[in-house]
Protein backbone atom coordinates (compact mmCIF):
# COMPACT_ATOMS: atom_id res chain seq x y z
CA UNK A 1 0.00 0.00 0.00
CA UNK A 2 2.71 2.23 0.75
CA UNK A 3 4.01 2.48 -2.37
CA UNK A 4 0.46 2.96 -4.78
CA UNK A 5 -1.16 4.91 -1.54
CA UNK A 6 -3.47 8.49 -3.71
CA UNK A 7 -2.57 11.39 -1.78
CA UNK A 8 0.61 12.80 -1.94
CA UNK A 9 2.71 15.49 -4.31
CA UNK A 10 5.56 16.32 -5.52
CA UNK A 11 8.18 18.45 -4.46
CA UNK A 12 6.48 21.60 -3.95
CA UNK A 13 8.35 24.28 -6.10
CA UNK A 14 6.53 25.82 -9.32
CA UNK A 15 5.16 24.07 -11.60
CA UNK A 16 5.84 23.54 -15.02
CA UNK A 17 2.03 24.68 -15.99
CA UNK A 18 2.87 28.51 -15.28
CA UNK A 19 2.41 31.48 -12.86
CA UNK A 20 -0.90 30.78 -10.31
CA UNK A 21 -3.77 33.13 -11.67
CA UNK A 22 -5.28 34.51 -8.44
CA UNK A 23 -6.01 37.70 -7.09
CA UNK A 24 -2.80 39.90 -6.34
CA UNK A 25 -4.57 40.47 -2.69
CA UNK A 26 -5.00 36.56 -2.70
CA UNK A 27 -0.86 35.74 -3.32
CA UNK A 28 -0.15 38.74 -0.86
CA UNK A 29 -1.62 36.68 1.52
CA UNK A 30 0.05 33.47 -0.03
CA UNK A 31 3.50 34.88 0.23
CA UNK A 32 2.76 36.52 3.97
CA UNK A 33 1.00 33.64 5.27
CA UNK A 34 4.56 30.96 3.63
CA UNK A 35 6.92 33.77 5.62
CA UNK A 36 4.75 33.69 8.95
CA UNK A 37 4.82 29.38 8.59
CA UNK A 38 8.55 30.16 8.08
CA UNK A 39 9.62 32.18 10.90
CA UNK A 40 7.05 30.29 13.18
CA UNK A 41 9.10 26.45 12.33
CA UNK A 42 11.81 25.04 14.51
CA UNK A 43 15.03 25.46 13.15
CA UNK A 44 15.90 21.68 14.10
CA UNK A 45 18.24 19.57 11.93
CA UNK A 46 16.38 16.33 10.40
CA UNK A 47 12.54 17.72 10.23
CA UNK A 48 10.60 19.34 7.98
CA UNK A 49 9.56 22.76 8.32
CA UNK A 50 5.82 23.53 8.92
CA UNK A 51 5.78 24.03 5.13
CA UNK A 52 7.51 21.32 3.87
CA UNK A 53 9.76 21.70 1.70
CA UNK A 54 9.77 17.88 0.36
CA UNK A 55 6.15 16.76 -0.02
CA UNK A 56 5.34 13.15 0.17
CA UNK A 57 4.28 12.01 -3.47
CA UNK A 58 2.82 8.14 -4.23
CA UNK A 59 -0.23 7.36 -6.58
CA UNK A 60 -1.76 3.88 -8.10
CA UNK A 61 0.33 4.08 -11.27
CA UNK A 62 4.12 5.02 -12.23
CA UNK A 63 3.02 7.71 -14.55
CA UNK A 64 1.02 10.76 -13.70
CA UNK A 65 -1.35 12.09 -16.25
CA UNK A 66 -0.52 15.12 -18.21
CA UNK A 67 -3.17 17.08 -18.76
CA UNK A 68 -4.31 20.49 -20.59
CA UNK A 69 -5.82 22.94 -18.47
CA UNK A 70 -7.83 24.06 -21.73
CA UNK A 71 -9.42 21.06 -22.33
CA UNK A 72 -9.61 19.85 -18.75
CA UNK A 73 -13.36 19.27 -17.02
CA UNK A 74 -14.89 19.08 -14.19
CA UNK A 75 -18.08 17.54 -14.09
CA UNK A 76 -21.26 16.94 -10.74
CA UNK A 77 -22.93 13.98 -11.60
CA UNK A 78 -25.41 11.57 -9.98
CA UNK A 79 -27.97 12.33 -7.37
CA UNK A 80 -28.61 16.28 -8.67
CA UNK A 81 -30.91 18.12 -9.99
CA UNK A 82 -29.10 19.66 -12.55
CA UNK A 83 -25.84 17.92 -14.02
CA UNK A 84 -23.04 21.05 -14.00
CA UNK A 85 -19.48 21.46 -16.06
CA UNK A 86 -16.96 23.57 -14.91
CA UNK A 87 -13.69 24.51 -17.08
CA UNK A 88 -10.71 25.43 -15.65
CA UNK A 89 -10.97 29.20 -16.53
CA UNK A 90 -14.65 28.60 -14.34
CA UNK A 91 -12.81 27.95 -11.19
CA UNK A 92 -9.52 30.32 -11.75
CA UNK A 93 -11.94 33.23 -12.37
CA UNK A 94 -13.59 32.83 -8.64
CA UNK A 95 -12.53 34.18 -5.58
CA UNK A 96 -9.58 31.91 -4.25
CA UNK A 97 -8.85 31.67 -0.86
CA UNK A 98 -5.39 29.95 0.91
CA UNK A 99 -5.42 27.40 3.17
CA UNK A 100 -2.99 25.54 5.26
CA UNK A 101 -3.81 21.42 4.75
CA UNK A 102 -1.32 18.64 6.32
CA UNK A 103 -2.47 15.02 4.42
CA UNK A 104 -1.18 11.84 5.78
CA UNK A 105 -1.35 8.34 3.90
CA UNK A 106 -2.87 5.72 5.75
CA UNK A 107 -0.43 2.85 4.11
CA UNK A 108 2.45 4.48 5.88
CA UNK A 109 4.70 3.26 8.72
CA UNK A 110 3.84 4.51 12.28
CA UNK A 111 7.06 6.68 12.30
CA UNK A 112 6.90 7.07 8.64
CA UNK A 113 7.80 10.36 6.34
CA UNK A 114 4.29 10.45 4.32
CA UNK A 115 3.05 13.16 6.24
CA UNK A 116 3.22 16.36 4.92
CA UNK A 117 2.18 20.28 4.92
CA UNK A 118 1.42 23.00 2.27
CA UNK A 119 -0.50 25.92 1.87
CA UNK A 120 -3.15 25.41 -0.62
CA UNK A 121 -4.64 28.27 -3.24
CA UNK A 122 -8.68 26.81 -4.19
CA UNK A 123 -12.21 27.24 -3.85
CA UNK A 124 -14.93 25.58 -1.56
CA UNK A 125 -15.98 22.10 -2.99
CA UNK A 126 -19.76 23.04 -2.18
CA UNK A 127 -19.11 26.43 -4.97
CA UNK A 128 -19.18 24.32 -7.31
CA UNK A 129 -21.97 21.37 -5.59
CA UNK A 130 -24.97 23.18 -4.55
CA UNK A 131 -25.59 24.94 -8.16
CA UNK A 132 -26.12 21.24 -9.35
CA UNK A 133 -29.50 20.90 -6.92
CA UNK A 134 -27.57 17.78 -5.05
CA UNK A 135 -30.58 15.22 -3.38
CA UNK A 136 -30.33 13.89 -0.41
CA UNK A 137 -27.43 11.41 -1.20
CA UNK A 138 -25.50 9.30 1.17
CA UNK A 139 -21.81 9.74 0.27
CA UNK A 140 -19.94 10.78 -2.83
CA UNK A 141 -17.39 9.45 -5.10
CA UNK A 142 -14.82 11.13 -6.72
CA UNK A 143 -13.15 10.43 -9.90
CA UNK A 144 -9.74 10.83 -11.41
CA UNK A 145 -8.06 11.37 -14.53
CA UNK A 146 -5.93 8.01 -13.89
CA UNK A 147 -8.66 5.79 -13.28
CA UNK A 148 -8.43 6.27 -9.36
CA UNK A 149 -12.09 7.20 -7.25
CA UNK A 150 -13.02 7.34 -3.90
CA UNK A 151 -15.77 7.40 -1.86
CA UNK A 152 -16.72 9.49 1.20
CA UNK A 153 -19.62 10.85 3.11
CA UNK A 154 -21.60 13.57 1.67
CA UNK A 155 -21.42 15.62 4.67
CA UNK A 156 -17.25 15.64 4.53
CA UNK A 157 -17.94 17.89 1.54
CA UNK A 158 -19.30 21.22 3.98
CA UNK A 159 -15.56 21.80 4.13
CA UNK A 160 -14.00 20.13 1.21
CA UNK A 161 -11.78 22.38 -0.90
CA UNK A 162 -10.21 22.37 -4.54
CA UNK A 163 -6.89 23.11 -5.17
CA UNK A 164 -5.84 24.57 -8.19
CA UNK A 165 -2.30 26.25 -5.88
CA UNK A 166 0.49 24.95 -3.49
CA UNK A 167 1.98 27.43 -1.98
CA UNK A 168 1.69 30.21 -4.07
CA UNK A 169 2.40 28.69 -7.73
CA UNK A 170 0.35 27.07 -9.81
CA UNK A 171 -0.09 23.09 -8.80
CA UNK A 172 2.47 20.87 -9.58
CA UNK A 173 1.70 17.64 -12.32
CA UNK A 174 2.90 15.56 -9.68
CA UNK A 175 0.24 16.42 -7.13
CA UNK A 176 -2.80 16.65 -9.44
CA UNK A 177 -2.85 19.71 -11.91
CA UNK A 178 -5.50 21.17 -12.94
CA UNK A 179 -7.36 21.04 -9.87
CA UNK A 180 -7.10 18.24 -6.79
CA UNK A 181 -9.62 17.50 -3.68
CA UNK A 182 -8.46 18.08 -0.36
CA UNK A 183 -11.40 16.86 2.63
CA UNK A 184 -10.15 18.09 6.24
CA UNK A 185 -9.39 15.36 8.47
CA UNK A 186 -9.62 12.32 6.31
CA UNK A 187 -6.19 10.43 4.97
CA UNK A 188 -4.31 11.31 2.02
CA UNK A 189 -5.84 8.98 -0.19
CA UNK A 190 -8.96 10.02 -0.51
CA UNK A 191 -7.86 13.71 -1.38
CA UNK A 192 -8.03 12.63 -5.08
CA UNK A 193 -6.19 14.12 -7.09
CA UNK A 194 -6.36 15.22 -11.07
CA UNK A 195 -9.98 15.45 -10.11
CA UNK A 196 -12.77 15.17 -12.95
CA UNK A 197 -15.69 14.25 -11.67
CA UNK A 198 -17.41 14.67 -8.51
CA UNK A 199 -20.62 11.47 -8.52
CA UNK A 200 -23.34 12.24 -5.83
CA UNK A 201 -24.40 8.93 -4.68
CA UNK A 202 -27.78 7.22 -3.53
CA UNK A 203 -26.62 4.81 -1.65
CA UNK A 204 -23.06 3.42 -0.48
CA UNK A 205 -20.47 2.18 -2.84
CA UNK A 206 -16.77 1.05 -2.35
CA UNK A 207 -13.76 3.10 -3.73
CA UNK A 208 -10.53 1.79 -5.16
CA UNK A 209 -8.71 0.99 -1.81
CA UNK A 210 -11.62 -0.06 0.37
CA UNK A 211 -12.26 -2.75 -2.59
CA UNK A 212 -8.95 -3.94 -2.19
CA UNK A 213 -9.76 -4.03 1.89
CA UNK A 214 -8.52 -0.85 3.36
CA UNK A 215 -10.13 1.87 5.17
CA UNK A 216 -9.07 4.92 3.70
CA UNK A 217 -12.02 7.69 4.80
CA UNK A 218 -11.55 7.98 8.22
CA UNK A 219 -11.28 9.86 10.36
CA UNK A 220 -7.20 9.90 10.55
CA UNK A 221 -5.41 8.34 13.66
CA UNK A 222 -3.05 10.91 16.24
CA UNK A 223 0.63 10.17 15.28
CA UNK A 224 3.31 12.14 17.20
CA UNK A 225 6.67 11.26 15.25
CA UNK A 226 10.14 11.13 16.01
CA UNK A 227 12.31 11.94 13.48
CA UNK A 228 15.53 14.27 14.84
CA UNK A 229 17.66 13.33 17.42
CA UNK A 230 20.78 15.78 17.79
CA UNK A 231 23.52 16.50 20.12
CA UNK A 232 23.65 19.83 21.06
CA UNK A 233 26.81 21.69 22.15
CA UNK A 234 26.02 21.81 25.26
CA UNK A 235 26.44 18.43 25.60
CA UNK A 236 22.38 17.92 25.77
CA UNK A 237 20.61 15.83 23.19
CA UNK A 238 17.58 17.03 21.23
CA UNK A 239 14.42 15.19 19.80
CA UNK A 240 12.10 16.40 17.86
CA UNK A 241 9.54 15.46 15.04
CA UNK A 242 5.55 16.00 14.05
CA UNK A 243 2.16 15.28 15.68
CA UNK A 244 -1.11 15.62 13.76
CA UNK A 245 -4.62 14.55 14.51
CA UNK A 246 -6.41 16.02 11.42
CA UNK A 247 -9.04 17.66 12.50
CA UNK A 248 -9.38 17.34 15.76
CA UNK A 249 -5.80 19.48 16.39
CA UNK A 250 -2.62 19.02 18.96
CA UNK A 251 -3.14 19.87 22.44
CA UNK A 252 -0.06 18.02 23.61
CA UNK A 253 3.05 16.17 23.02
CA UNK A 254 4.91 14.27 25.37
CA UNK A 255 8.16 12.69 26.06
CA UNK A 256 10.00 9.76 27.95
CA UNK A 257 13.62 9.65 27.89
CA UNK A 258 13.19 6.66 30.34
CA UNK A 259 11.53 4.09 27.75
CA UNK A 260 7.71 5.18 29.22
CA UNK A 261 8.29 5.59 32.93
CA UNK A 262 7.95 9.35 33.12
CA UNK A 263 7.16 12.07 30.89
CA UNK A 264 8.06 15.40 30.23
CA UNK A 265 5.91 18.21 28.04
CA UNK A 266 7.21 18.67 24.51
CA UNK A 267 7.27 22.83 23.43
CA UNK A 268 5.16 22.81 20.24
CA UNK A 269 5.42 25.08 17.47
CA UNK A 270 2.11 28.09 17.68
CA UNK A 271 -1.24 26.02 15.40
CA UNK A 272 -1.10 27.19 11.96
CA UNK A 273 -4.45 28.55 11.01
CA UNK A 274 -6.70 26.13 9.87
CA UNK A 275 -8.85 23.02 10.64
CA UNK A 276 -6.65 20.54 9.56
CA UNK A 277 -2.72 21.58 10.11
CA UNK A 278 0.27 19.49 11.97
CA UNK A 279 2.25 21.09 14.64
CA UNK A 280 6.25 20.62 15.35
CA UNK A 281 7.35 19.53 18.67
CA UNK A 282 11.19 19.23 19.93
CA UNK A 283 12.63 18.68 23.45
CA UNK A 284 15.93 18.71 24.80
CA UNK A 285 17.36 17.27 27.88
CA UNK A 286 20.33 16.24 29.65
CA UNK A 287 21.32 12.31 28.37
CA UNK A 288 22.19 9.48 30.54
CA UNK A 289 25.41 7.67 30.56
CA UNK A 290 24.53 4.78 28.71
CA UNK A 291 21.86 4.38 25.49
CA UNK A 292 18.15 4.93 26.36
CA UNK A 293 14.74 4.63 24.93
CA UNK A 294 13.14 7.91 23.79
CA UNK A 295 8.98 7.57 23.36
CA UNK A 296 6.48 10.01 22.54
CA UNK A 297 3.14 10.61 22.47
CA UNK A 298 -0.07 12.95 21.61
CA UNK A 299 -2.59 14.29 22.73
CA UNK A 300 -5.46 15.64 20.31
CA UNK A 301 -7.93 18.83 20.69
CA UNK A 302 -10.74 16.82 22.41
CA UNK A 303 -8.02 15.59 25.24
CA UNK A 304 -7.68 12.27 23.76
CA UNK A 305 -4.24 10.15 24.23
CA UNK A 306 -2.93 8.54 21.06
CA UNK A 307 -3.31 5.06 21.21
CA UNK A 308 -0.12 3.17 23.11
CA UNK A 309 -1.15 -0.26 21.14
CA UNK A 310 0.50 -0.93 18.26
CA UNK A 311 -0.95 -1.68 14.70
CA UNK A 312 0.21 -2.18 11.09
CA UNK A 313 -0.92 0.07 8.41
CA UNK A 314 -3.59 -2.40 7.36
CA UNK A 315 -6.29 -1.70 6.67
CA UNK A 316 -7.02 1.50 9.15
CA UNK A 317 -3.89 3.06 9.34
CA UNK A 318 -0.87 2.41 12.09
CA UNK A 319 -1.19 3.09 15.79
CA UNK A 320 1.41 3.15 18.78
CA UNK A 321 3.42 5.07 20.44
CA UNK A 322 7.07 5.38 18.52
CA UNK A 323 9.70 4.51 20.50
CA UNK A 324 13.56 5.30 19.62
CA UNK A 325 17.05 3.93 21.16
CA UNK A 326 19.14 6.89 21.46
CA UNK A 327 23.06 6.08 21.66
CA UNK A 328 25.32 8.07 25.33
């Protein structure tokens, strides 16, 4: 799974399609809200910054579709009133907003590096729903220029936004030019991307990886990571990583330089704004003599621990605390 998970993008410089047409006001924002991420990240060797500057990037086939913004499509189909096509000039032309959006894929390793952070340049999903007259439908598939859909429910769209922007230039091939879904608090995977059709749905219907018997909508599980471990001049050491809940947020990180016996606050970077953002942590302290065993844990926005017991990726995503043996 890890290696065909939908849901991540490539690296996050411009892309090849050219410059992001949006509203000066709109990339003032872009470019203010990318310095404020900047200055607000912890400078800590060996993690990413709160924008990262590597984003995760894996999809069902080895070769991304290339497609023409002029003759791309967008079509609402299924349980509406009134079938609607949108062009790519339809959504450029609307009032773009920027949001911050962390996606995680659910086939990764508990202390794994496909989790990820950009700020996004799109409209709401529901713009472009309601005009269609959508009925009273369960859930909602979306469709893909490579073949890939997914299903999710119909009320995960409220917030749903399209991407046609990563931070500040126009999005990359890799991650799903012309436009890409992105549904707050649900894994990377079902953020489908190269998005042309969205299918209002009657009743429930499998998507690509729950056929295959994963559980890709979720919501997503609390992960603190540990990636960094450093040795400071001063003779401390220095751990740090990422913790993300989705939705729900990151009230609290904590760490045991004793392998679990007692625990010590983690400082955590300020929350980005928006609903569905990771958060940095990082902690030094004075080592002991011999090698030890570093674990951390989160806590989400509703004061809910992370799960200590451990489980693969399948078919729900990986749980646990991560655990590290640090060398004297």
């Amino acid at each position: 799974m890890i290696s065909l998970a939908q849901g991540g993008g490539s690296a996050t410089g411009p892309s090849e399609a050219g410059t992001l047409d949006v509203d000066a006001a709109v990339q003032s924002e872009a470019d203010d809200m990318l310095e404020r991420a900047s200055a607000a990240s912890f400078d800590v060797e060996g993690i990413e910054p709160l924008v990262s500057e590597d984003f995760y990037n894996v999809d069902i086939s080895s070769v991304d579709p290339d497609l023409d913004a002029d003759d791309w499509e967008l079509t609402v189909t299924g349980a509406v009133e009134d079938e609607r096509t949108y062009t790519y000039d339809d959504l450029t032309e609307r009032s773009a907003e920027n949001r911050f959006v962390s996606l995680r894929c659910v086939g990764e390793g508990l202390n794994g590096h496909k989790l990820d952070n950009a700020l996004w340049q799109g409209i709401p999903i529901m713009d472009l729903v309601e005009p269609a007259g959508p009925d009273e439908g369960c859930c909602v598939m979306l469709h893909a220029a490579d073949g890939f859909y997914e299903e999710f429910p119909l009320a995960a769209l409220q917030d749903g936004f399209l991407a046609f922007g990563m931070n500040g230039d126009v999005l990359p091939r890799g991650h799903g030019y012309p436009a890409r879904a992105l549904i707050p608090g649900h894994w990377g995977e079902i953020n489908v991307k190269w998005l042309t059709e969205i299918e209002i749905l009657e009743t429930e219907a499998d998507g690509y990886w729950e056929e295959r018997g994963w559980h890709g909508t979720g919501p997503v599980n609390t992960v603190a990571k540990l990636h960094a471990a450093n040795d400071l001049e001063d003779g401390r050491k220095q751990v740090a990583g990422h913790a993300y809940a989705g939705t729900r947020g990151i009230q609290r990180v904590e760490v045991s330089t004793d392998g679990g016996d007692t625990w010590t606050d983690a400082r955590l970077t300020d929350p980005l704004p928006g609903a569905d953002v990771w958060r940095q942590w990082v902690h030094e302290y004075d080592p002991p003599a011999d090698s030890h065993e570093v674990v951390v844990r989160a806590t989400d926005g509703t004061g809910t621990l992370q799960p200590e017991d451990e489980s693969s990726a399948y078919p729900s995503g990986a749980t646990g605390w991560v655990s590290k043996t640090v060398p004297p």
